[in-house]
C-alpha atoms as a PDB file:
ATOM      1  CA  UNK A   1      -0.231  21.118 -20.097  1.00  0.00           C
ATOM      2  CA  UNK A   2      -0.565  17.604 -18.937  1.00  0.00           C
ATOM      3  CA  UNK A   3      -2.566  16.486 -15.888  1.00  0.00           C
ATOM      4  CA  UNK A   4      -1.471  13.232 -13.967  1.00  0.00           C
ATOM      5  CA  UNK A   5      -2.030  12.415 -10.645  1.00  0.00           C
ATOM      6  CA  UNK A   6      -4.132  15.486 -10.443  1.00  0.00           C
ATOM      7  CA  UNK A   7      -1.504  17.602 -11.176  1.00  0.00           C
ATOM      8  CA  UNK A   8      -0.813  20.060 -13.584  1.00  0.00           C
ATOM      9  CA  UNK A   9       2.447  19.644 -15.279  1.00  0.00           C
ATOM     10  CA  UNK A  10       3.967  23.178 -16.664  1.00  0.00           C
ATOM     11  CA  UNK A  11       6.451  24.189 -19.269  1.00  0.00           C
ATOM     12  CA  UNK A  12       6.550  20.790 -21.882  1.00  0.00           C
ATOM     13  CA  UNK A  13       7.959  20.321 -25.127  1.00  0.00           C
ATOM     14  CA  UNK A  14       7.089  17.590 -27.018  1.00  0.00           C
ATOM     15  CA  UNK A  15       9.011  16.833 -30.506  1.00  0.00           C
ATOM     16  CA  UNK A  16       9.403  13.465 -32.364  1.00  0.00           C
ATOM     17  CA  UNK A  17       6.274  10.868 -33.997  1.00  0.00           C
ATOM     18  CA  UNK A  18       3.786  10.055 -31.757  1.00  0.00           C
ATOM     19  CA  UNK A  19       0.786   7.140 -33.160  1.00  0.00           C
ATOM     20  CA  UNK A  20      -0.281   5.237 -30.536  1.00  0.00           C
ATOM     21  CA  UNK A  21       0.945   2.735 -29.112  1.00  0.00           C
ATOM     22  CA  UNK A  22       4.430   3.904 -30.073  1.00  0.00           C
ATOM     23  CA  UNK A  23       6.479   7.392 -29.414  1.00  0.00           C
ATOM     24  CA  UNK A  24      10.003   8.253 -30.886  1.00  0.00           C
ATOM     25  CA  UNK A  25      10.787  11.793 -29.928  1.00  0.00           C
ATOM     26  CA  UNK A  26      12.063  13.730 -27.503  1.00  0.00           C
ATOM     27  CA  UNK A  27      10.128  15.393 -24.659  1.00  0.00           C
ATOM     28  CA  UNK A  28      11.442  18.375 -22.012  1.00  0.00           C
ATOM     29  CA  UNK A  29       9.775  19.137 -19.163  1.00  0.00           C
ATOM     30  CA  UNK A  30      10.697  22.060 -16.927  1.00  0.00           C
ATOM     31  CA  UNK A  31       8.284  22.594 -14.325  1.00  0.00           C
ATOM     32  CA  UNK A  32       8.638  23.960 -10.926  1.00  0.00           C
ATOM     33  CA  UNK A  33       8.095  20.174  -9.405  1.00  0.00           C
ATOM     34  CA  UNK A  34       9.651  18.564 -11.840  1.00  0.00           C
ATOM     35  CA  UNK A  35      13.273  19.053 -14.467  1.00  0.00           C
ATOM     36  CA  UNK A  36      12.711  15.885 -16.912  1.00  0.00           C
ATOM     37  CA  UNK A  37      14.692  15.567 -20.620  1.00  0.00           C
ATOM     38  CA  UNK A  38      13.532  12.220 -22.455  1.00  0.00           C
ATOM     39  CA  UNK A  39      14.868  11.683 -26.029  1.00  0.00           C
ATOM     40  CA  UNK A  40      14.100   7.812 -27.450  1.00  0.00           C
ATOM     41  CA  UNK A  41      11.358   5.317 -27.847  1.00  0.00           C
ATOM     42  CA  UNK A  42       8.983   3.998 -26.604  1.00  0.00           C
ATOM     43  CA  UNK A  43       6.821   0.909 -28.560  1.00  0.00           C
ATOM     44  CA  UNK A  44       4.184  -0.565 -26.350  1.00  0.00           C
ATOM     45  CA  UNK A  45       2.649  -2.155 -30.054  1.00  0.00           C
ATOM     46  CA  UNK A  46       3.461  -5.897 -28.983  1.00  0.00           C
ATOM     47  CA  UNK A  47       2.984  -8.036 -25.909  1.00  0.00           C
ATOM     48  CA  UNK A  48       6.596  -7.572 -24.864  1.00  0.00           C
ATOM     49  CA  UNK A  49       7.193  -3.892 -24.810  1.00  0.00           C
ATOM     50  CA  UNK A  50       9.895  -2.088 -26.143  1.00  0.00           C
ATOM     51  CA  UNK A  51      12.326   1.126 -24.816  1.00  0.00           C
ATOM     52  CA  UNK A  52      14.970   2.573 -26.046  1.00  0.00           C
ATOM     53  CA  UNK A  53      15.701   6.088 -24.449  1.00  0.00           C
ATOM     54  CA  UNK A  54      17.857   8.066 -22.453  1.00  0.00           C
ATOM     55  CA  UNK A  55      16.578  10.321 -19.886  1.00  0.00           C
ATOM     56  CA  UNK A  56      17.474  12.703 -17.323  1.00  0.00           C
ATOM     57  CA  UNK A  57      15.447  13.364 -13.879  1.00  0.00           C
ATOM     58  CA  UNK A  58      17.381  16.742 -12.547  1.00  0.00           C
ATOM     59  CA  UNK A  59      14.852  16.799 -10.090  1.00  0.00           C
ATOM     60  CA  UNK A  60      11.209  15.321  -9.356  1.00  0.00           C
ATOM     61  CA  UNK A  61       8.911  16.529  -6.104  1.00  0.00           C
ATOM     62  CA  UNK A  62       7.064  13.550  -5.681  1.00  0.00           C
ATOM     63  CA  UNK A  63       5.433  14.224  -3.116  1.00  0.00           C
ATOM     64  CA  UNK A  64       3.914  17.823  -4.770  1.00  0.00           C
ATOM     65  CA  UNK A  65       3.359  15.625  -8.274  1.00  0.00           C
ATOM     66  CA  UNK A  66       0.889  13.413  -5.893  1.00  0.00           C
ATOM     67  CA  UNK A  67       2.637  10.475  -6.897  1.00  0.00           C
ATOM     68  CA  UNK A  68       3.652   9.631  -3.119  1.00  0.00           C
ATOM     69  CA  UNK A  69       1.790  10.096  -0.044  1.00  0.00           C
ATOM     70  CA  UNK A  70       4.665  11.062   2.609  1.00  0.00           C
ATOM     71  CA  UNK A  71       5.264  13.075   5.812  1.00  0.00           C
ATOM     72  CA  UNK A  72       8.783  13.660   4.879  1.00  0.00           C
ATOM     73  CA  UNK A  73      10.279  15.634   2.208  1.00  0.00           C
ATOM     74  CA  UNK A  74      10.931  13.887  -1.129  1.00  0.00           C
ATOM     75  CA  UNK A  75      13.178  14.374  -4.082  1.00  0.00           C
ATOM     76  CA  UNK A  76      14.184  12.217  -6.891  1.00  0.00           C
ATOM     77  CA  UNK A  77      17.185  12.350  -9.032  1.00  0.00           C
ATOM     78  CA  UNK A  78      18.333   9.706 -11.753  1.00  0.00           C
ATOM     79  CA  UNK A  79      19.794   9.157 -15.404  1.00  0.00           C
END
């Protein structure tokens, strides 16, 4: 489980090398609020960051992941 936001993300897998600052892997998340596949990297090591990755938003809640503060309905969907 991973809290953000004061939220409790649900249902992650997490495979690859992760040492900090850098991640190559591949993470899945499949919670109720949020459908999320990442597979790349990500190398925050330097002063000009580095990504490489390819990911896939099915579907994000944004308002329910407290990540917007809106009257309306939200949902995000991107590749």
């Amino acid at each position: 489980m991973i809290v953000f936001e004061n939220y409790n993300y649900k249902n992650i897998t997490l495979s690859g090398n992760f040492k900090h600052p850098l991640f190559d892997g591949e993470l899945n998340i499949n919670d109720p609020n949020l459908k999320l596949t990442f597979n790349g990297l990500i190398d925050v090591s330097e002063k000009l960051n580095r990504f490489n990755f390819k990911a896939n938003i099915e579907y994000a809640e944004l308002n329910k992941l407290n990540l917007i503060n809106n009257d309306s309905f939200t949902i995000w969907r991107t590749k």
